[in-house]
C-alpha atoms as a PDB file:
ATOM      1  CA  UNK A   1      22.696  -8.165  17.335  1.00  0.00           C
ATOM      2  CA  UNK A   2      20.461  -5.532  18.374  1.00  0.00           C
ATOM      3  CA  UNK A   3      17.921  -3.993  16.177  1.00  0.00           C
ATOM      4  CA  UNK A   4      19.610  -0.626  15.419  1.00  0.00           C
ATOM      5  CA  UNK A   5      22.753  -2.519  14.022  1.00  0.00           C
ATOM      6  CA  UNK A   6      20.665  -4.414  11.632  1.00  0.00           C
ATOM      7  CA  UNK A   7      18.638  -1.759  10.275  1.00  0.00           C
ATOM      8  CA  UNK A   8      21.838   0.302   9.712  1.00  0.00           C
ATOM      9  CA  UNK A   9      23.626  -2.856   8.405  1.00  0.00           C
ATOM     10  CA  UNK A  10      20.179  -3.182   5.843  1.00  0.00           C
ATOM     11  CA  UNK A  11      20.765   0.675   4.637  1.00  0.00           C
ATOM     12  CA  UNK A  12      24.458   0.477   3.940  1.00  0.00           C
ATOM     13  CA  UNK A  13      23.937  -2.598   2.002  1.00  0.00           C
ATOM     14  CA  UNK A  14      20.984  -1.296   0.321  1.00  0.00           C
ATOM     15  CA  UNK A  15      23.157   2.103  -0.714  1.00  0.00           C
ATOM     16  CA  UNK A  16      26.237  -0.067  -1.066  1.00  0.00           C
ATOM     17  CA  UNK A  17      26.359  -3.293  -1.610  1.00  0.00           C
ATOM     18  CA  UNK A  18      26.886  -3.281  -5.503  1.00  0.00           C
ATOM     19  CA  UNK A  19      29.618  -1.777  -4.758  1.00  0.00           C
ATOM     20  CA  UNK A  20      31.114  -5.610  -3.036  1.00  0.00           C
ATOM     21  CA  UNK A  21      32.096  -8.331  -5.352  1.00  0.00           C
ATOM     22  CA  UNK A  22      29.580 -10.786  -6.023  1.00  0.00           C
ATOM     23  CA  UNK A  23      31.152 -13.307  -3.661  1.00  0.00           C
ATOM     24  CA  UNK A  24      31.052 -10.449  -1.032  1.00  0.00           C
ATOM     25  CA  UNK A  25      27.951 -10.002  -1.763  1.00  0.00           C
ATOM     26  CA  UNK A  26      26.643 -13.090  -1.203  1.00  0.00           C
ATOM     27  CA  UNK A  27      28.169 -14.298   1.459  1.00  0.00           C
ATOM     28  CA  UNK A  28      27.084 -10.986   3.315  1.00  0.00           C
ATOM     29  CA  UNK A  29      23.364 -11.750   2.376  1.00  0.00           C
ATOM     30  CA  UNK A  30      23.677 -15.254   3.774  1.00  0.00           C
ATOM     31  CA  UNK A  31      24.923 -14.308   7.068  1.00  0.00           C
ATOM     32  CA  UNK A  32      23.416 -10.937   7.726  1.00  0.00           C
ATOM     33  CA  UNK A  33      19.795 -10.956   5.688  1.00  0.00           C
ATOM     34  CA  UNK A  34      19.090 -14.808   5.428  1.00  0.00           C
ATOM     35  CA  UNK A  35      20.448 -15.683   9.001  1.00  0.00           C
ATOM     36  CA  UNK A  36      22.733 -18.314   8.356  1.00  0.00           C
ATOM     37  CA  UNK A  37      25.659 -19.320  10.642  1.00  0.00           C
ATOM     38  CA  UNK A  38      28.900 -18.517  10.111  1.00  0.00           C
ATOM     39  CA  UNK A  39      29.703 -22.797   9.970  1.00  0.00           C
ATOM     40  CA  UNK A  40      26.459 -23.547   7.670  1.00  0.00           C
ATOM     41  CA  UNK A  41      27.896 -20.380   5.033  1.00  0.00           C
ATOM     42  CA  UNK A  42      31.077 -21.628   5.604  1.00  0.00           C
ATOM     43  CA  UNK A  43      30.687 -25.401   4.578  1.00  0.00           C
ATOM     44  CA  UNK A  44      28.544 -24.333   1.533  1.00  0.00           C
ATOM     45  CA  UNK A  45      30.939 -22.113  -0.118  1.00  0.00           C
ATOM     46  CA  UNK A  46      33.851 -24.206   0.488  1.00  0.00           C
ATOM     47  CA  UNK A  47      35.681 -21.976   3.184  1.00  0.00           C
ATOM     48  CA  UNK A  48      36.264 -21.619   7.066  1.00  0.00           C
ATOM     49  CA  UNK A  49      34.388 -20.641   9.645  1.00  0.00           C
ATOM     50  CA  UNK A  50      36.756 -17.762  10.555  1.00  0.00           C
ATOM     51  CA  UNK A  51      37.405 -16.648   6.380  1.00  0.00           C
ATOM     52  CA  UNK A  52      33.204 -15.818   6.318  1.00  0.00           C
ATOM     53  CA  UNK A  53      33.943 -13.993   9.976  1.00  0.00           C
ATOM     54  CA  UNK A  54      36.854 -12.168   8.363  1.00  0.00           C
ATOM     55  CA  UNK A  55      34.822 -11.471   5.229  1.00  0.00           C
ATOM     56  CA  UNK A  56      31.697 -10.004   6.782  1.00  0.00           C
ATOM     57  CA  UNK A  57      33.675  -7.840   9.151  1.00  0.00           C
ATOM     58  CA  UNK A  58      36.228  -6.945   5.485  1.00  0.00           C
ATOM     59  CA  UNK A  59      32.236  -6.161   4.162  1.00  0.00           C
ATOM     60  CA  UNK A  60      30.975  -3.837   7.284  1.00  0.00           C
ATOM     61  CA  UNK A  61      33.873  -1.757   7.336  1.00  0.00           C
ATOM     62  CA  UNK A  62      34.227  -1.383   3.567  1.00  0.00           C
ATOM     63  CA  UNK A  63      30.043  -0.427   3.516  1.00  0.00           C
ATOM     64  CA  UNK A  64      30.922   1.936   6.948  1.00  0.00           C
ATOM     65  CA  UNK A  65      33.990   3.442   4.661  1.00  0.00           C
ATOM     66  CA  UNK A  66      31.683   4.020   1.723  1.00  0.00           C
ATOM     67  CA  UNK A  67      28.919   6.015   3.894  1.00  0.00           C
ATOM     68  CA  UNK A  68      31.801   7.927   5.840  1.00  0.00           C
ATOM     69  CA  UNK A  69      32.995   9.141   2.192  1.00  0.00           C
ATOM     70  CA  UNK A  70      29.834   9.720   0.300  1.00  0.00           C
ATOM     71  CA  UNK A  71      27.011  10.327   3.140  1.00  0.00           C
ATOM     72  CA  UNK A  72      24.512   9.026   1.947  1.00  0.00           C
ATOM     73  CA  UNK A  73      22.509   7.274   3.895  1.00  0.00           C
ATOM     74  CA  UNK A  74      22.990  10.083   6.264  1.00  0.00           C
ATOM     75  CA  UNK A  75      21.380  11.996   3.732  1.00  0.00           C
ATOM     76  CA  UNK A  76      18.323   9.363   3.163  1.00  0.00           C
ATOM     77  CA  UNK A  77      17.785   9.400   7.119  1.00  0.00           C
ATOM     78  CA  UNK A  78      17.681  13.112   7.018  1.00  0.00           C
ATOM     79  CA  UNK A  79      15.158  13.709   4.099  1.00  0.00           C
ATOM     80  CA  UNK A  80      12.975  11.027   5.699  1.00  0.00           C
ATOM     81  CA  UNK A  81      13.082  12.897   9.070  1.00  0.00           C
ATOM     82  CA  UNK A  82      12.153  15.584   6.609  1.00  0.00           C
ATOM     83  CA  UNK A  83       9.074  14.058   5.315  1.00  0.00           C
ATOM     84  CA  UNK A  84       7.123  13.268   7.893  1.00  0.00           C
ATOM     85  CA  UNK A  85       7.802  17.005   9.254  1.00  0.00           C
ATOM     86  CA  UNK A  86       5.981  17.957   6.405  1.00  0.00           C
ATOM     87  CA  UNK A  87       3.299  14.765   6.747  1.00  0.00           C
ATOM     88  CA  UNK A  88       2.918  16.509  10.522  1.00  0.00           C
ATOM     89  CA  UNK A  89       2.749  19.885   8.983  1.00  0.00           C
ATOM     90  CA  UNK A  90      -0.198  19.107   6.301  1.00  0.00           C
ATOM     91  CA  UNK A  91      -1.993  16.911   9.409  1.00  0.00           C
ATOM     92  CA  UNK A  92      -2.013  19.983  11.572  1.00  0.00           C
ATOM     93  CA  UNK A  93      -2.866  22.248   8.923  1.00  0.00           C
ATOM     94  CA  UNK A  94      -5.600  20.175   7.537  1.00  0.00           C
ATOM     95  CA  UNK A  95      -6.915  20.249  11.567  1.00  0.00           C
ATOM     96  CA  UNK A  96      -6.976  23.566  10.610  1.00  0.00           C
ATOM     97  CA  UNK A  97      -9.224  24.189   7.735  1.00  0.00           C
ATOM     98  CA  UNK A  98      -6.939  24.982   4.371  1.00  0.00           C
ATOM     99  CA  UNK A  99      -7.514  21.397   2.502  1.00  0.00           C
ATOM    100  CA  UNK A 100      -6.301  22.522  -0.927  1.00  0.00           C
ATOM    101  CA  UNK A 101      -3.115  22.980   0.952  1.00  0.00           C
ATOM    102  CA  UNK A 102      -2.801  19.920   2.751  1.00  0.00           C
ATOM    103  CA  UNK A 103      -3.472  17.836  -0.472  1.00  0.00           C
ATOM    104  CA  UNK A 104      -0.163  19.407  -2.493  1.00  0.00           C
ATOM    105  CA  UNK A 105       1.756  19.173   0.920  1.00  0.00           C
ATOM    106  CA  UNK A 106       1.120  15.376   1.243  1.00  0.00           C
ATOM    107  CA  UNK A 107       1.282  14.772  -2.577  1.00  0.00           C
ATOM    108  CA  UNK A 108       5.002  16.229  -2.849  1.00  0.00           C
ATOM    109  CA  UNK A 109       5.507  14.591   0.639  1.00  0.00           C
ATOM    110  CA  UNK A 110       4.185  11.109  -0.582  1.00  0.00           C
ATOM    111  CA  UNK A 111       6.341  11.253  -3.751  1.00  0.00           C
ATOM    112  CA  UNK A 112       9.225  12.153  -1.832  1.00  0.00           C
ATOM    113  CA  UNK A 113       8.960   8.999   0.158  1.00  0.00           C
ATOM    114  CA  UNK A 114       8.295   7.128  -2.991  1.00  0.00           C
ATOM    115  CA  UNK A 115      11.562   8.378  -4.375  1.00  0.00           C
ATOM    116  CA  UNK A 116      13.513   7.367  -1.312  1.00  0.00           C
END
């Protein structure tokens, strides 16, 4: 699994994984965050192989559905791109000379980010 899948796998959990049963849940943390195989999930919870398969592909395409519907970790990714235009901004304009400036641009930048 390449790195771009996992990071958006990570953000549509992190928006929408309360929104999966507990058993979901779980089993979606084992395989995807705490890299256990299919087999090892599979023999601790009591199920096959190919039910945790079918359950973590069930799980990505209900988290997928959730973020086609309600956008928003499109949104996140956006404000974030955001931010650091204005991080940019406040480094060029401090390069510049007007420091009272830069200091309430990267304040309401850095809260921003702490929000997200």
């Amino acid at each position: 699994m390449n790195v771009e899948k996992i990071v958006e796998q990570t953000l549509l959990f992190d928006f929408y994984g309360e929104l999966l049963t507990e058993h979901q849940r779980q089993i979606y943390e084992d395989v995807v965050f705490n890299d256990l195989s299919l087999s090892e999930v599979a023999e601790e919870r009591g199920i096959s192989r190919q039910g945790v398969h079918d359950m973590i592909r069930r799980c990505n395409k209900q988290l997928a559905d959730y973020e086609e519907k309600l956008r928003l970790v499109e949104k996140f990714v956006n404000t974030r791109a955001k931010v650091e235009q204005i991080h940019e901004l406040a480094r060029r304009c401090g390069e510049s000379g007007n420091v009272n400036l830069v200091a309430e641009i990267e304040a309401i930048a850095s809260e921003i980010v702490g929000e997200l």
